[in-house]
C-alpha atoms as a PDB file:
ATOM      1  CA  UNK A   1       0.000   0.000   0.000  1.00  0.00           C
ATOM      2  CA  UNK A   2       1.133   3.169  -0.513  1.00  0.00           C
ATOM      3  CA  UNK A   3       0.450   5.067   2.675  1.00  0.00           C
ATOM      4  CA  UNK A   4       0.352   8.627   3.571  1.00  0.00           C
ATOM      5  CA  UNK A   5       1.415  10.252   7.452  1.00  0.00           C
ATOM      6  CA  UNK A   6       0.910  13.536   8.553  1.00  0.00           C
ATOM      7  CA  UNK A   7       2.965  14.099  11.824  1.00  0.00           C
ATOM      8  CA  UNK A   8       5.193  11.425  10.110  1.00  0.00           C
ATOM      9  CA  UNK A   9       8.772  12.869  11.226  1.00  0.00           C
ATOM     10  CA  UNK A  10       7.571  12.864  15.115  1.00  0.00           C
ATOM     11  CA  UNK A  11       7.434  10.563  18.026  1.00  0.00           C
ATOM     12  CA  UNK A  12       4.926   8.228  16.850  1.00  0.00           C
ATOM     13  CA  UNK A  13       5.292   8.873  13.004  1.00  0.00           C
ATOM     14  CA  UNK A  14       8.654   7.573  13.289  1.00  0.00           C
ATOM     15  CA  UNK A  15       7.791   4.320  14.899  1.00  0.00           C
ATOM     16  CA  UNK A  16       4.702   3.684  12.436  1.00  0.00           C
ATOM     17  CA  UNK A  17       6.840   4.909   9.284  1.00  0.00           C
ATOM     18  CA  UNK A  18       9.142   1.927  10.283  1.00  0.00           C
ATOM     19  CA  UNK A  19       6.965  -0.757  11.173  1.00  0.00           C
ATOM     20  CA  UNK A  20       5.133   0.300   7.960  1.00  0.00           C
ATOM     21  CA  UNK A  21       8.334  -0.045   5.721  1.00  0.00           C
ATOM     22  CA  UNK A  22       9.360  -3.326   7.526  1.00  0.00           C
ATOM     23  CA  UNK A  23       6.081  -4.672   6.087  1.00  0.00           C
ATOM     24  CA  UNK A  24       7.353  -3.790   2.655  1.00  0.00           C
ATOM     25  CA  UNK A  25       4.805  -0.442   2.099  1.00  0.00           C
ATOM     26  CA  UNK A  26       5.177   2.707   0.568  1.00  0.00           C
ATOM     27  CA  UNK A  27       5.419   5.882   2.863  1.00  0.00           C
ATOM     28  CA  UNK A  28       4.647   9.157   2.503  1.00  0.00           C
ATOM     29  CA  UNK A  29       6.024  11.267   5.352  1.00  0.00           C
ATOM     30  CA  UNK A  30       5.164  14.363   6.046  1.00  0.00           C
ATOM     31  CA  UNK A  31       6.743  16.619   8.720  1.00  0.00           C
ATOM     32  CA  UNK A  32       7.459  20.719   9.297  1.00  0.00           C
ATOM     33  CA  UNK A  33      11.181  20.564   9.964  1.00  0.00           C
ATOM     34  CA  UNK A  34      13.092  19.283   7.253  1.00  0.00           C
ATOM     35  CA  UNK A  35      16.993  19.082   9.245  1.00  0.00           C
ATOM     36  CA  UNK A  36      18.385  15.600   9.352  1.00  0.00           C
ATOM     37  CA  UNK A  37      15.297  13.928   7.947  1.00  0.00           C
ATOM     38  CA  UNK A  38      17.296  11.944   4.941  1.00  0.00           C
ATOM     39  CA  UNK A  39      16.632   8.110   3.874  1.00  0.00           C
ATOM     40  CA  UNK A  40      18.242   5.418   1.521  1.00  0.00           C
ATOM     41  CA  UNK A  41      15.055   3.512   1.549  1.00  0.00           C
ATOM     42  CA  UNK A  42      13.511   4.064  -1.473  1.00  0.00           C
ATOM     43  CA  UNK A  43      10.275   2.827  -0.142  1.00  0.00           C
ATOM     44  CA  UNK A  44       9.936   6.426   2.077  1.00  0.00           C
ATOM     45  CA  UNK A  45       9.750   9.799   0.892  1.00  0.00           C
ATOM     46  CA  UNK A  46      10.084  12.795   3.135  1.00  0.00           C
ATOM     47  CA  UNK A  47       7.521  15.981   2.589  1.00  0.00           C
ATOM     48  CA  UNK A  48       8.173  18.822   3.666  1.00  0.00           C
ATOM     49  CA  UNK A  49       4.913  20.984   4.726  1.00  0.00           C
ATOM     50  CA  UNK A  50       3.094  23.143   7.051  1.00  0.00           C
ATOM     51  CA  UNK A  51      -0.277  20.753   6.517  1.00  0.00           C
ATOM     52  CA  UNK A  52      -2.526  23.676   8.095  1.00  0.00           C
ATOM     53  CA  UNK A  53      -1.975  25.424   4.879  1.00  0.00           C
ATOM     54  CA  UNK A  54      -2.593  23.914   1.445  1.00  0.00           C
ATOM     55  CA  UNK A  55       0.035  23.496  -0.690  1.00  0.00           C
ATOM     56  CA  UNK A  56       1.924  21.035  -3.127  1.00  0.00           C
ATOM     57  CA  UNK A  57       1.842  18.414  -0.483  1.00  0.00           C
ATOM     58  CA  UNK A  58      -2.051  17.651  -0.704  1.00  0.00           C
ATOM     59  CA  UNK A  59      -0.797  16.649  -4.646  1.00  0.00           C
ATOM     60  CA  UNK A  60       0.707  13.386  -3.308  1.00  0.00           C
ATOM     61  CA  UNK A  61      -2.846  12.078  -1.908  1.00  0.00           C
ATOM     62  CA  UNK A  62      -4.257  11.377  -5.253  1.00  0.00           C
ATOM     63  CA  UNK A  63      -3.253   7.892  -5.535  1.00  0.00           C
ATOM     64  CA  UNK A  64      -2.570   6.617  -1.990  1.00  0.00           C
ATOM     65  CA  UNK A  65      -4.237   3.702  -0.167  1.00  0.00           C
ATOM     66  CA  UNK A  66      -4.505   5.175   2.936  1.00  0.00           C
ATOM     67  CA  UNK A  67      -3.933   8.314   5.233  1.00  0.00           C
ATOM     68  CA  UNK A  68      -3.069   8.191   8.923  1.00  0.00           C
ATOM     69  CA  UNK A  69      -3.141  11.470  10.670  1.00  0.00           C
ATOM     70  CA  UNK A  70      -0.712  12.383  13.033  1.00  0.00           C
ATOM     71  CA  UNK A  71      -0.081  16.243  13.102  1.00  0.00           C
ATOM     72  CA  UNK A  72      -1.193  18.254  16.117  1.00  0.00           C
ATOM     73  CA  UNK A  73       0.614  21.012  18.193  1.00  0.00           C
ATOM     74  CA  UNK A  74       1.912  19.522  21.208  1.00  0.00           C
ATOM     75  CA  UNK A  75      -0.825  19.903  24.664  1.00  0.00           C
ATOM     76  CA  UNK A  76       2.162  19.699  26.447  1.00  0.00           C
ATOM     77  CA  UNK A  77       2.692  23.372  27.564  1.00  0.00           C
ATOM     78  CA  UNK A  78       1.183  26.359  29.775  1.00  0.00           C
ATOM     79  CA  UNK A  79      -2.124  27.285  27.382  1.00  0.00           C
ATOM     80  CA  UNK A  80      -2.688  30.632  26.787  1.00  0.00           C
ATOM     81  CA  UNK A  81      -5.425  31.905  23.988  1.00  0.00           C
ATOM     82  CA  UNK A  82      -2.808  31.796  21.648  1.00  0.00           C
ATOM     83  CA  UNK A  83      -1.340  28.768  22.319  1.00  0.00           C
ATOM     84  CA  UNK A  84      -5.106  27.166  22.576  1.00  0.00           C
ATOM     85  CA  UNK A  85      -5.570  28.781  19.252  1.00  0.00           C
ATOM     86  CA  UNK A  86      -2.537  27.052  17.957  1.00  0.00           C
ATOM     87  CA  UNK A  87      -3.363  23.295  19.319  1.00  0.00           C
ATOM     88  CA  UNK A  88      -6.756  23.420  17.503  1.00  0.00           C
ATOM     89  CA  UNK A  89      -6.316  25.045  14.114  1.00  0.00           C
ATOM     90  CA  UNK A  90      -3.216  22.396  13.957  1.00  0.00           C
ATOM     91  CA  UNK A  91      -5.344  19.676  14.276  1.00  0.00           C
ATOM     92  CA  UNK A  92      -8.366  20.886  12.159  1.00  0.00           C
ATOM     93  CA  UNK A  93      -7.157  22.648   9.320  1.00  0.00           C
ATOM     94  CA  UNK A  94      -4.516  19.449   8.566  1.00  0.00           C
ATOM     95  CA  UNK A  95      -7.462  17.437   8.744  1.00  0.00           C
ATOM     96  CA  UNK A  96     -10.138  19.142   6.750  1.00  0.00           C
ATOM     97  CA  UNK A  97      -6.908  19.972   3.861  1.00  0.00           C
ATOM     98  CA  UNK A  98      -6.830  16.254   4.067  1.00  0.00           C
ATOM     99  CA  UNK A  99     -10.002  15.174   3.621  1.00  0.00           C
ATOM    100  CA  UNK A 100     -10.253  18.027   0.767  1.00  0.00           C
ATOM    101  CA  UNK A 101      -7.713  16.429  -1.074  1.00  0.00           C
ATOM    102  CA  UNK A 102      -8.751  13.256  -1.348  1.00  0.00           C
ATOM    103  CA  UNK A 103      -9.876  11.875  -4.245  1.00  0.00           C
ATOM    104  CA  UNK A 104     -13.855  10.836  -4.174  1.00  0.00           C
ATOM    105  CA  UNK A 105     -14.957   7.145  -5.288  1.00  0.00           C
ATOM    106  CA  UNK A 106     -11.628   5.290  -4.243  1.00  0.00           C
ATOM    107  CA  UNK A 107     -11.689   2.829  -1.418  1.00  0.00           C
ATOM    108  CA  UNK A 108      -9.083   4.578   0.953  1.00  0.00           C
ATOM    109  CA  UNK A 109      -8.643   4.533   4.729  1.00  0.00           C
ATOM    110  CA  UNK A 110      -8.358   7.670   6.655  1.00  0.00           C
ATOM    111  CA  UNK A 111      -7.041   6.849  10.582  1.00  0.00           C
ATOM    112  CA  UNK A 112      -7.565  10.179  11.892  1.00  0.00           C
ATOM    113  CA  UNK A 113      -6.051  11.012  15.784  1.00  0.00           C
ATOM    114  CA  UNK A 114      -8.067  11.801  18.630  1.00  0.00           C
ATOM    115  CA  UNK A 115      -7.655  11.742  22.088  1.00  0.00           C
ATOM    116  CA  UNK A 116      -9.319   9.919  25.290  1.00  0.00           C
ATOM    117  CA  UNK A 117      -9.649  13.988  26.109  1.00  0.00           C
ATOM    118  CA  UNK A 118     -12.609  13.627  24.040  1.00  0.00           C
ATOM    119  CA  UNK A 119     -14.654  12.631  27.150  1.00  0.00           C
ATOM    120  CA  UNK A 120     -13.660  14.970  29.471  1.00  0.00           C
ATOM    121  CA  UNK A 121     -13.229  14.999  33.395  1.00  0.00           C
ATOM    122  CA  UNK A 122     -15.362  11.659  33.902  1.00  0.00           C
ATOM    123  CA  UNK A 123     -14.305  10.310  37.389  1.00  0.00           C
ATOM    124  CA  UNK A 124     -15.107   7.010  37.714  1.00  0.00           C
ATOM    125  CA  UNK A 125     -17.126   5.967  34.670  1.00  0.00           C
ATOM    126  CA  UNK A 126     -15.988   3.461  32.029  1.00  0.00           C
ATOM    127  CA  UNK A 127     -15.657   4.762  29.669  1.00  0.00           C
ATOM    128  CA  UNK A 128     -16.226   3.105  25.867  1.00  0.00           C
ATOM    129  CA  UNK A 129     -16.806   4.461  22.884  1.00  0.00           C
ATOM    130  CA  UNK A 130     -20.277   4.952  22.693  1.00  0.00           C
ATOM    131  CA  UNK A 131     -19.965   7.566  25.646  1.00  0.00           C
ATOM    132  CA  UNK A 132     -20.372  11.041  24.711  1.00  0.00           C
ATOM    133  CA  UNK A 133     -17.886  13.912  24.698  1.00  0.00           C
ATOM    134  CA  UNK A 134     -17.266  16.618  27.796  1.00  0.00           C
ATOM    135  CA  UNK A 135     -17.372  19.921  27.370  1.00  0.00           C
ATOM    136  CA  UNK A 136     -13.755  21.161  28.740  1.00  0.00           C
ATOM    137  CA  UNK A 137     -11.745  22.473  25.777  1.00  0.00           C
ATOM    138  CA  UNK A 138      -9.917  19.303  24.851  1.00  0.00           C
ATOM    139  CA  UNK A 139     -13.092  17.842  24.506  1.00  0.00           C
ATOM    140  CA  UNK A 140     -14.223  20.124  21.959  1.00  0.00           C
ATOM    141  CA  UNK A 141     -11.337  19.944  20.354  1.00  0.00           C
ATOM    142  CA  UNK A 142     -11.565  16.330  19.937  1.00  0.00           C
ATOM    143  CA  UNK A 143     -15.359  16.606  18.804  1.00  0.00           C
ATOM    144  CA  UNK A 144     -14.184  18.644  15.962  1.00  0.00           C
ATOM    145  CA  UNK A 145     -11.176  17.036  15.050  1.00  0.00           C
ATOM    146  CA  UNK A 146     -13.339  13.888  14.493  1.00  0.00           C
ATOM    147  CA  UNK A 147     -16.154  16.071  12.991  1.00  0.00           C
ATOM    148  CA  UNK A 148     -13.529  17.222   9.736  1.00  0.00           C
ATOM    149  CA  UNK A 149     -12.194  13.042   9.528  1.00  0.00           C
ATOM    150  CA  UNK A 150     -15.664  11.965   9.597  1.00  0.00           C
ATOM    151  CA  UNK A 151     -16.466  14.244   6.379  1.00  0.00           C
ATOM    152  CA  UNK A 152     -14.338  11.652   4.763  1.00  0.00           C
ATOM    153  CA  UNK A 153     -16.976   9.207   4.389  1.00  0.00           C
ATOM    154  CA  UNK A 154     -18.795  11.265   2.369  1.00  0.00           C
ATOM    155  CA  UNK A 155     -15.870  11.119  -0.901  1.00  0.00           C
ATOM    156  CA  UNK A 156     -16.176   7.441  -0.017  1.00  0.00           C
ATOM    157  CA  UNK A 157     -13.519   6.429   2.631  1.00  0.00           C
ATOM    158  CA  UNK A 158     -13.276   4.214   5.479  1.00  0.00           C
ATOM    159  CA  UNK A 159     -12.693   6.489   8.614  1.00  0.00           C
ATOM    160  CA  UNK A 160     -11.131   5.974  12.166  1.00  0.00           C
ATOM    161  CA  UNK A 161     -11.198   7.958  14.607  1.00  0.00           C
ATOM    162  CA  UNK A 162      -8.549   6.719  17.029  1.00  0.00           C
ATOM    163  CA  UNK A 163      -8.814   8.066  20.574  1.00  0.00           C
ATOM    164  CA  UNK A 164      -5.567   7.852  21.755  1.00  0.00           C
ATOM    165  CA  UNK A 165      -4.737   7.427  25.403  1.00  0.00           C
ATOM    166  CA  UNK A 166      -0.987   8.831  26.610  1.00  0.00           C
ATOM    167  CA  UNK A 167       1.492   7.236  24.830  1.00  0.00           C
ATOM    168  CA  UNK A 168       4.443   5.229  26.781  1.00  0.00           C
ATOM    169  CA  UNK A 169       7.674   4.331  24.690  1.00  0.00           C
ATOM    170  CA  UNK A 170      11.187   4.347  25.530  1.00  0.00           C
ATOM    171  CA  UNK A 171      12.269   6.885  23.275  1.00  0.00           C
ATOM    172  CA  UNK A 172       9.808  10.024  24.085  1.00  0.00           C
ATOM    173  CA  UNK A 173       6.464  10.674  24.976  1.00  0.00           C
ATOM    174  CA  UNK A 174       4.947  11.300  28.652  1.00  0.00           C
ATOM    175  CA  UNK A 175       8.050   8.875  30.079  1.00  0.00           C
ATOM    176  CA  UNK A 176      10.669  11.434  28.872  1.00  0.00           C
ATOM    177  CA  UNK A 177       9.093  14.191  31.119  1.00  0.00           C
ATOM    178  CA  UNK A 178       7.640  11.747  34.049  1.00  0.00           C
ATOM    179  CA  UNK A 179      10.930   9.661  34.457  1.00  0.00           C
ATOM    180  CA  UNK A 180      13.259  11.477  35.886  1.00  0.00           C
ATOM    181  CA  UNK A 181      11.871  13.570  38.730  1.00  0.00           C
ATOM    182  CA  UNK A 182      11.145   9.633  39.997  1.00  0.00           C
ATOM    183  CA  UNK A 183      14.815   9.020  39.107  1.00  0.00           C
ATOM    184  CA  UNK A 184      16.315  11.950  41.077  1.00  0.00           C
ATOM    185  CA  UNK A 185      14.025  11.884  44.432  1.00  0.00           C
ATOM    186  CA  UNK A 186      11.933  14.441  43.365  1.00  0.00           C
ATOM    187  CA  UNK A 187       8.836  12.435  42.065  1.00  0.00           C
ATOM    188  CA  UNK A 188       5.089  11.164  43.016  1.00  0.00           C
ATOM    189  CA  UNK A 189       1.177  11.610  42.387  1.00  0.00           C
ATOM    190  CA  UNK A 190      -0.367  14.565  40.618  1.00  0.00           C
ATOM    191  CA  UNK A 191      -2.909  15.473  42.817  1.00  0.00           C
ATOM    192  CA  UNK A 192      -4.399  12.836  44.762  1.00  0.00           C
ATOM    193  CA  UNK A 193      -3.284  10.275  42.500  1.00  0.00           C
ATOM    194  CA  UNK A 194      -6.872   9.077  42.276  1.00  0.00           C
ATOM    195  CA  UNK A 195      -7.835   9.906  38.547  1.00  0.00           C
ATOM    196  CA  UNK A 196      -7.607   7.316  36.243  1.00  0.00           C
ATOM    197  CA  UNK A 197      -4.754   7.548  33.671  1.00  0.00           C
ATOM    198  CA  UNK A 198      -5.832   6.402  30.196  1.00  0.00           C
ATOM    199  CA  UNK A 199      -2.163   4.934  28.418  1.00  0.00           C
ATOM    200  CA  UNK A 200      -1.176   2.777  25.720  1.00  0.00           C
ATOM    201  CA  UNK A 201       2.261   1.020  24.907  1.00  0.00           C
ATOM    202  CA  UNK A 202       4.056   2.491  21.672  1.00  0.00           C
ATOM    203  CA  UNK A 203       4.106  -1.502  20.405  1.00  0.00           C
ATOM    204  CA  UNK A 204       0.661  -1.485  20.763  1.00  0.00           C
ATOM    205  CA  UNK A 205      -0.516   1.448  19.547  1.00  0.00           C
ATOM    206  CA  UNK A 206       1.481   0.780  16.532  1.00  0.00           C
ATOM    207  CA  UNK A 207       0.191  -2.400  15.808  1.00  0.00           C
ATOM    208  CA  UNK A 208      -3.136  -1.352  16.539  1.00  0.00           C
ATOM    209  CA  UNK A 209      -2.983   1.354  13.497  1.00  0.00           C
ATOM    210  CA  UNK A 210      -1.876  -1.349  11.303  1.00  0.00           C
ATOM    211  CA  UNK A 211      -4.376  -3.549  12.205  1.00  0.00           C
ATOM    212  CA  UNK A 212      -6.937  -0.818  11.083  1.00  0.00           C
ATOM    213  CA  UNK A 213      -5.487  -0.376   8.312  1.00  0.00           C
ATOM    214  CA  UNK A 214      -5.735  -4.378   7.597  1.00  0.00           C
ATOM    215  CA  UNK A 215      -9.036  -4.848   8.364  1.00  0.00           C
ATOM    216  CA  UNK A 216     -11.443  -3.574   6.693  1.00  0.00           C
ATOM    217  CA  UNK A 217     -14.359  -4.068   8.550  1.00  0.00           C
ATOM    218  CA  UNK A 218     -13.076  -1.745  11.239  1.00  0.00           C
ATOM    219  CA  UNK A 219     -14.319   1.758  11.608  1.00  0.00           C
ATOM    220  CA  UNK A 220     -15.770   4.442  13.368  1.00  0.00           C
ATOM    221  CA  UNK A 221     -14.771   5.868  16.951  1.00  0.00           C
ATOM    222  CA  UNK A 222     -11.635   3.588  18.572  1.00  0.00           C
ATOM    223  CA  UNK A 223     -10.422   3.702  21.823  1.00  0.00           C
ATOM    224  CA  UNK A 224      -6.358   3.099  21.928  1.00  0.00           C
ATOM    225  CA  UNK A 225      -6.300   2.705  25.205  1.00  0.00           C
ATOM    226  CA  UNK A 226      -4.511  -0.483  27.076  1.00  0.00           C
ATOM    227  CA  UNK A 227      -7.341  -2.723  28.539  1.00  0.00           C
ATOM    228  CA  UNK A 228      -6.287  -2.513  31.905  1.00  0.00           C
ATOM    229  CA  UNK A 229      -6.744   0.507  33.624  1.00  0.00           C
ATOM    230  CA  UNK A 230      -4.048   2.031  36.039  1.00  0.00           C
ATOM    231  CA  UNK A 231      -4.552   5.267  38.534  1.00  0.00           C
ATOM    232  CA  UNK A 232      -2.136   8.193  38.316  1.00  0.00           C
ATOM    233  CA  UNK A 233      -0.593   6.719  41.701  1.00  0.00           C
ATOM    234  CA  UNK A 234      -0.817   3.580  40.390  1.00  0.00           C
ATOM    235  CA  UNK A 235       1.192   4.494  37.427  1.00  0.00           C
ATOM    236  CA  UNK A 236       4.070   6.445  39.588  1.00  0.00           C
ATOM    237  CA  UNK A 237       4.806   3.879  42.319  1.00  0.00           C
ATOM    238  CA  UNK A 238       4.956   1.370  39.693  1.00  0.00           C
ATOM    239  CA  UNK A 239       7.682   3.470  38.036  1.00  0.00           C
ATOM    240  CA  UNK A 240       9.344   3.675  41.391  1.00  0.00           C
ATOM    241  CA  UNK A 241       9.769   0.393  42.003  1.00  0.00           C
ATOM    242  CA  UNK A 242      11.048  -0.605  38.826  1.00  0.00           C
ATOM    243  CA  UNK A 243      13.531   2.560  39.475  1.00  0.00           C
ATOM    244  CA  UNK A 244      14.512   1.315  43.338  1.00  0.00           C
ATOM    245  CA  UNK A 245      12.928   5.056  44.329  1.00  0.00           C
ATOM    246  CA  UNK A 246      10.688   6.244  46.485  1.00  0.00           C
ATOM    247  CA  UNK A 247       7.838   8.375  44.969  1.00  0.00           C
ATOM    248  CA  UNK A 248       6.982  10.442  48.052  1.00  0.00           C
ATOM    249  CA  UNK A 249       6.113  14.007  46.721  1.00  0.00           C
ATOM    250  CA  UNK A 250       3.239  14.667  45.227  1.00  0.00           C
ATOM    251  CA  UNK A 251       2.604  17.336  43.315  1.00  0.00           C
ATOM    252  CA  UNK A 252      -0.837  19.089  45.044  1.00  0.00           C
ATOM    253  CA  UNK A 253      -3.785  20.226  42.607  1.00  0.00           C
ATOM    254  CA  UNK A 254      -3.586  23.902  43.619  1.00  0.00           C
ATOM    255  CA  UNK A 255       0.132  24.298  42.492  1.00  0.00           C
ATOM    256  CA  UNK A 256      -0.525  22.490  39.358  1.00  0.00           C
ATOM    257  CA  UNK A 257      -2.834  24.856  38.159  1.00  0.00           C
ATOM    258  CA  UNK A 258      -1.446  27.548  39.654  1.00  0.00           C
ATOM    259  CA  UNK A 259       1.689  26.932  37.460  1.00  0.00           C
ATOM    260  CA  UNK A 260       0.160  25.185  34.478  1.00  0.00           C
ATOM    261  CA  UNK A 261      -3.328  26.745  34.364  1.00  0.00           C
ATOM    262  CA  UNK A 262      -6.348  25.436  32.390  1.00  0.00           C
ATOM    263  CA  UNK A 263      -3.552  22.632  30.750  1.00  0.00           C
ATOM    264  CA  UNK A 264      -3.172  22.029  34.599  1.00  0.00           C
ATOM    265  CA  UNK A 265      -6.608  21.268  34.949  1.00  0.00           C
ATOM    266  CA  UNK A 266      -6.485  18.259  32.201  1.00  0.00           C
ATOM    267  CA  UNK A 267      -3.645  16.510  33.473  1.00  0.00           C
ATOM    268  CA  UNK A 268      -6.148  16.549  36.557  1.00  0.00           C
ATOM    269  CA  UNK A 269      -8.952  15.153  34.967  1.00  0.00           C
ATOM    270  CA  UNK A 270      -9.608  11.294  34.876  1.00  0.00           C
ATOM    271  CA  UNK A 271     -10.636   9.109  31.904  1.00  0.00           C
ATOM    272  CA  UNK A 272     -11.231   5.520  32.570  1.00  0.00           C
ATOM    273  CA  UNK A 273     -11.296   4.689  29.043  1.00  0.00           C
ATOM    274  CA  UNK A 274     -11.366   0.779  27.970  1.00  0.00           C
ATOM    275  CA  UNK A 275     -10.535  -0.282  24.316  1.00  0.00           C
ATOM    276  CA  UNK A 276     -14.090  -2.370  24.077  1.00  0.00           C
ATOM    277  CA  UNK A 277     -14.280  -2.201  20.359  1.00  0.00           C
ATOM    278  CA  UNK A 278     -10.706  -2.509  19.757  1.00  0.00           C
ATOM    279  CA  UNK A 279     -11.013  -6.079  21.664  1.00  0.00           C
ATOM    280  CA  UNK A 280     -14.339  -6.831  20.140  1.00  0.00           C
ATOM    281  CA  UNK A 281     -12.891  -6.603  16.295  1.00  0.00           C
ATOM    282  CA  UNK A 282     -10.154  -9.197  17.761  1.00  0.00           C
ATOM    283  CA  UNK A 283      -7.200  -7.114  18.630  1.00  0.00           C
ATOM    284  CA  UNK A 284      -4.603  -8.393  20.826  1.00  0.00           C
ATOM    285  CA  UNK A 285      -2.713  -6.237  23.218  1.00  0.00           C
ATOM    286  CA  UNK A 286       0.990  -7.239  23.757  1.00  0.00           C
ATOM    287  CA  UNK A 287       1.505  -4.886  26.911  1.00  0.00           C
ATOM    288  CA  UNK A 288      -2.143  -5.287  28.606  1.00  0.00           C
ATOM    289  CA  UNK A 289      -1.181  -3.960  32.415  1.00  0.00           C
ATOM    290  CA  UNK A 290       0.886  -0.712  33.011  1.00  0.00           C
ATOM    291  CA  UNK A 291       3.632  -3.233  35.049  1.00  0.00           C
ATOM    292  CA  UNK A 292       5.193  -5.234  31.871  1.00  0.00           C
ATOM    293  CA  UNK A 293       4.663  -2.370  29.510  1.00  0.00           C
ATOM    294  CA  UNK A 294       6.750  -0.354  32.232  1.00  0.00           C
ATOM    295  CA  UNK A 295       9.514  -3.115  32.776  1.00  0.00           C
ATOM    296  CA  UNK A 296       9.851  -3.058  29.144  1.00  0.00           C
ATOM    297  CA  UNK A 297      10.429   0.528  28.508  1.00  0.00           C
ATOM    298  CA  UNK A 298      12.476   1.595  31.287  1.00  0.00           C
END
């Protein structure tokens, strides 16, 4: 197949791009910082783009087999308007330039990111994918993010939303920032610890997208979440042990959003979300409990 990935230079877009290539596919990807980004394989070619703008770039989706999209402005920072401004057009303007591009009548697979954010500050609710969204501005970023991939089906294509919990993997995402304060005495709960903590292995998220993309009957809303839920304190002390630290200092609500404002407010919020429709198409997890995806990454 000849596949096409927004965000494709990044964290996750690197992983996928090789899995992808391994399997002997063609890849498209597509990044905003062209430095170092050079390959012998002639199976992968680099773009170049800002994808909220349209441009040359949208030229290489007329003959692909299918689009997974990746690009969004890192949450990870102190929002202000601007910044809020920044993490939504990102992730809706790449996607509707997408969809726009595609070519109508051809059987092609758009995997389109989400987020568990989609549901909000939930508590202690299970959460599958026929729950509806919050109303917290993740949330509604979310609901429109989906809104634009869904808009896909109407040229034709076979659309997933995937709902991504936070993403564990030995070579960056939430680890890179929550590993060493835990390493150098300094770590422990964010708040109470109590909130659930949606997460998914990088293994498995990967092979998750490629089993979308291999199966056709799957589609619609998808929770990438690890089928075994873990609390924030859960999640810490586990890291702790595997590190031979203690994890004694927790980090109280007020000072989290006093530093880290409304973004403090979402790292507060709990989403018990369960992969039910992932497991009911027959997906396997390799990494099912937060303790050997943990021993494996660190």
């Amino acid at each position: 197949m000849k596949i096409f990935i927004t965000g494709g230079t990044g964290f996750i877009g690197s992983h996928l791009s090789a899995s992808l290539l391994k399997k002997g596919h063609f890849v498209f990807a597509v990044g905003g910082h062209e430095a170092g980004k050079t390959s012998s394989n002639p199976n992968l070619k680099y773009i170049f783009a800002d994808t909220t703008k349209k441009g040359s770039w949208q030229d290489e989706l007329k003959d692909v087999d299918a689009v997974i999209n990746l690009a969004g402005r890192s949450i990870f920072n102190r929002w202000d308007e601007k910044y809020k401004k920044s993490i939504y057009e990102s992730r809706i303007l790449t996607t509707l330039n997408l969809v726009e591009a595609l070519p109508s009548g051809r059987e092609i697979t758009l995997c389109s990111t989400s987020a568990a954010g989609y549901y909000g500050d939930r508590g202690e609710d299970i959460l599958t994918e026929s729950e509806p969204s919050g109303s917290d501005f993740l949330a509604e970023v979310c609901r429109d993010w989906e809104g634009e991939a869904f808009k896909a089906k109407d040229k034709g294509a076979r659309v997933a939303a995937m709902r991504f919990g936070v993403v564990l993997g030995r070579d960056g995402g939430a680890l890179e920032k929550m590993i060493p304060p835990i390493r150098f005495f300094v770590g422990g709960p964010v708040g109470n610890g109590r909130q659930w903590f949606p997460w998914i292995h990088i293994e498995d998220l990967i092979s998750a997208i490629i089993f979308v993309l291999e199966n056709k009957a799957v589609n619609g809303p998808l929770n990438f979440t690890a089928p075994e839920s873990t609390r924030n304190i859960e999640l810490v002390k586990t890291i702790a042990g595997i590190l031979h630290r203690p994890a004694f200092m927790p980090a109280p609500s007020f000072m989290i959003r006093l530093i880290l404002g409304e973004f403090g407010s979402s790292i507060l919020a709990s989403q018990r979300a369960v992969p039910d429709k992932l497991l009911k198409y027959g997906f396997q997890f390799k990494y099912p409990d937060i303790r050997s995806a943990l021993i494996n990454i660190i």
